[in-house]
Protein backbone atom coordinates (compact mmCIF):
# COMPACT_ATOMS: atom_id res chain seq x y z
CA UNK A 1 0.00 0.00 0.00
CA UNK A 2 0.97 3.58 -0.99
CA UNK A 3 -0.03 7.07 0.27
CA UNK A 4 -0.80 8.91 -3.21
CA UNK A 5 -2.91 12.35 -2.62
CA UNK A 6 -3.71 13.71 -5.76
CA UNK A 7 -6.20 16.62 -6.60
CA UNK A 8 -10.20 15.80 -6.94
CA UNK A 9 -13.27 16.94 -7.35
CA UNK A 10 -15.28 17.61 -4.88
CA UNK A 11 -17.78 14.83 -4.14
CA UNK A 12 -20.70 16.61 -4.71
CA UNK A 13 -19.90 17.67 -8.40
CA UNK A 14 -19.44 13.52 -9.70
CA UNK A 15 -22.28 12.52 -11.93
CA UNK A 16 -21.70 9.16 -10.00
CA UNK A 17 -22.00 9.92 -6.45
CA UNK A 18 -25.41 8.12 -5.09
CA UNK A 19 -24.83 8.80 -1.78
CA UNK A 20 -22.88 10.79 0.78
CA UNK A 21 -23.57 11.78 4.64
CA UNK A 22 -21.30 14.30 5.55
CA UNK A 23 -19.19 13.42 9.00
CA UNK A 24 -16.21 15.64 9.50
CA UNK A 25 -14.43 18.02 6.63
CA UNK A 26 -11.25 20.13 6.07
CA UNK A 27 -11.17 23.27 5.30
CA UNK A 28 -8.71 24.04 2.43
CA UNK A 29 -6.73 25.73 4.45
CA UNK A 30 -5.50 22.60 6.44
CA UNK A 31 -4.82 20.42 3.71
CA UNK A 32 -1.00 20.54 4.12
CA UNK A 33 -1.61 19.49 7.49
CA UNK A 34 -3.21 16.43 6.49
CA UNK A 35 -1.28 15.73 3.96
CA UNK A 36 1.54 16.17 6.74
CA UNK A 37 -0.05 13.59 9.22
CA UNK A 38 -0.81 11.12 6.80
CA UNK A 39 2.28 10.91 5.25
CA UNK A 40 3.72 10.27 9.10
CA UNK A 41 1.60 7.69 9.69
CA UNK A 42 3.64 3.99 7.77
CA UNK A 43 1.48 2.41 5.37
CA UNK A 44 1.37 -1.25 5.78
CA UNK A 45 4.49 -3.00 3.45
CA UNK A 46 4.40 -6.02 1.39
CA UNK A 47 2.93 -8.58 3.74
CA UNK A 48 2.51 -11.58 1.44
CA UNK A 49 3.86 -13.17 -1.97
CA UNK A 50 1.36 -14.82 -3.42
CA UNK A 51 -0.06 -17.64 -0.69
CA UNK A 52 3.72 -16.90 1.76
CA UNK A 53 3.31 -14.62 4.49
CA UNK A 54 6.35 -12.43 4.54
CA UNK A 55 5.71 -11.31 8.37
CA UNK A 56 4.56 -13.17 11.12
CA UNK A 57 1.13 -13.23 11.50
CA UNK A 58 1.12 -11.05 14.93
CA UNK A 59 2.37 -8.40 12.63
CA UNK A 60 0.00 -8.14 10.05
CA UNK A 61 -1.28 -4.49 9.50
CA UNK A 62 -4.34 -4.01 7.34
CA UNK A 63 -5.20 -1.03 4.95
CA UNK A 64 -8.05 -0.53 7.02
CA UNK A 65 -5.94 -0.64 10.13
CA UNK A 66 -4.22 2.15 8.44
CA UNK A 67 -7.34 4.24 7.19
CA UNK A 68 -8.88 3.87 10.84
CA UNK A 69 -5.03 5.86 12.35
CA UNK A 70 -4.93 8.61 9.19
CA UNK A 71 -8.39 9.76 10.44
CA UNK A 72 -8.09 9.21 13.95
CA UNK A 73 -4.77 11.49 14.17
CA UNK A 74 -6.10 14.60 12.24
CA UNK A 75 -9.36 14.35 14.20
CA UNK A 76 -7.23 14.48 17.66
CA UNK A 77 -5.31 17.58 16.04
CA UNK A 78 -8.30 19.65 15.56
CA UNK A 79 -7.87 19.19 11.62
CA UNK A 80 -11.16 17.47 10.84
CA UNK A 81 -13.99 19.77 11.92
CA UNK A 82 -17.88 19.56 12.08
CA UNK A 83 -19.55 16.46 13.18
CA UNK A 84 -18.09 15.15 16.65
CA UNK A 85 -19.62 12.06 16.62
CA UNK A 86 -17.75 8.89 17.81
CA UNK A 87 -16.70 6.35 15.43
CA UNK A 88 -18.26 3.46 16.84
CA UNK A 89 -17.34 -0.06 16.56
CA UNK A 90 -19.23 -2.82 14.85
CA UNK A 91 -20.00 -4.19 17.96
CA UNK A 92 -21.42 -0.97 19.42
CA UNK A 93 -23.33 -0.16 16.68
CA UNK A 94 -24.99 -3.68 17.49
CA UNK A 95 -25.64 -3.10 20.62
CA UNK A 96 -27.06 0.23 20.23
CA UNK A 97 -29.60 -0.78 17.99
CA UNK A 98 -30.06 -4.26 19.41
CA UNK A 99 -33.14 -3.08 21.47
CA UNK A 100 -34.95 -0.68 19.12
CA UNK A 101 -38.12 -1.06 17.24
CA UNK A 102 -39.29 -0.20 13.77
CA UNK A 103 -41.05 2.94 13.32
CA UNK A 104 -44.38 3.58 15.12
CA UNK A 105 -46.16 3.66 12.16
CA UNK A 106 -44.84 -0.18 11.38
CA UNK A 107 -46.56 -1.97 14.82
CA UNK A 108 -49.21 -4.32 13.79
CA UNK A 109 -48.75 -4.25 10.03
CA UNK A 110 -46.77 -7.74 9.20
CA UNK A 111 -45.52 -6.17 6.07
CA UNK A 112 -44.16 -3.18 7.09
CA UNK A 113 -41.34 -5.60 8.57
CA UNK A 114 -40.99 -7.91 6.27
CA UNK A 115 -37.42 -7.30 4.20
CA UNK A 116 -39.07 -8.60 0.85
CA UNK A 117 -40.17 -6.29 -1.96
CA UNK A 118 -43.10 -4.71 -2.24
């Protein structure tokens, strides 16, 4: 894995973009700063060739492993700014939403739950 930036557009302005919720940005200002941090931050190396692991296994690193520390650090800095909402585990989401109903309006009606298509 490589750290590459390169200049985009921004997201809102693809023909392609379906979807996007909005969590944290960066003000142009700060982009050297990120840039900064994430070039600090070691991407994983070469980890296998082909099926032979190149590292012991207690060393792997993912790219998501990675991703996770080049937004956690500019977030501690005060570089990412707007929504300070947790990032929340798999498990926590889980168990957050473990106990919650459906909608109101969904009680009683046996379709409203149902996950086929209407």
């Amino acid at each position: 894995m490589r750290y590459n930036p390169k200049p985009v557009h921004p997201p809102r302005e693809l023909v392609s973009l379906q979807a996007m919720k909005e969590i944290s940005y960066v003000p142009a200002s700060l982009y050297d700063q990120v840039h900064s941090v994430c070039s600090s931050i070691p991407p994983p190396a070469k980890q296998y060739h082909g099926p032979k692991l190149l590292v012991p296994k207690s060393q792997l690193r993912r790219c998501q492993e990675w991703t996770r520390e080049a937004v956690h650090e500019p977030r501690a800095q005060g570089i990412l700014q707007g929504s300070e909402r947790s990032w929340a585990t798999r498990a926590q989401l889980k168990q957050r939403l473990g106990g919650r109903q459906k909608s109101s309006s969904s009680k009683g009606d046996p379709k409203a739950s149902s996950s086929q298509p209407k």
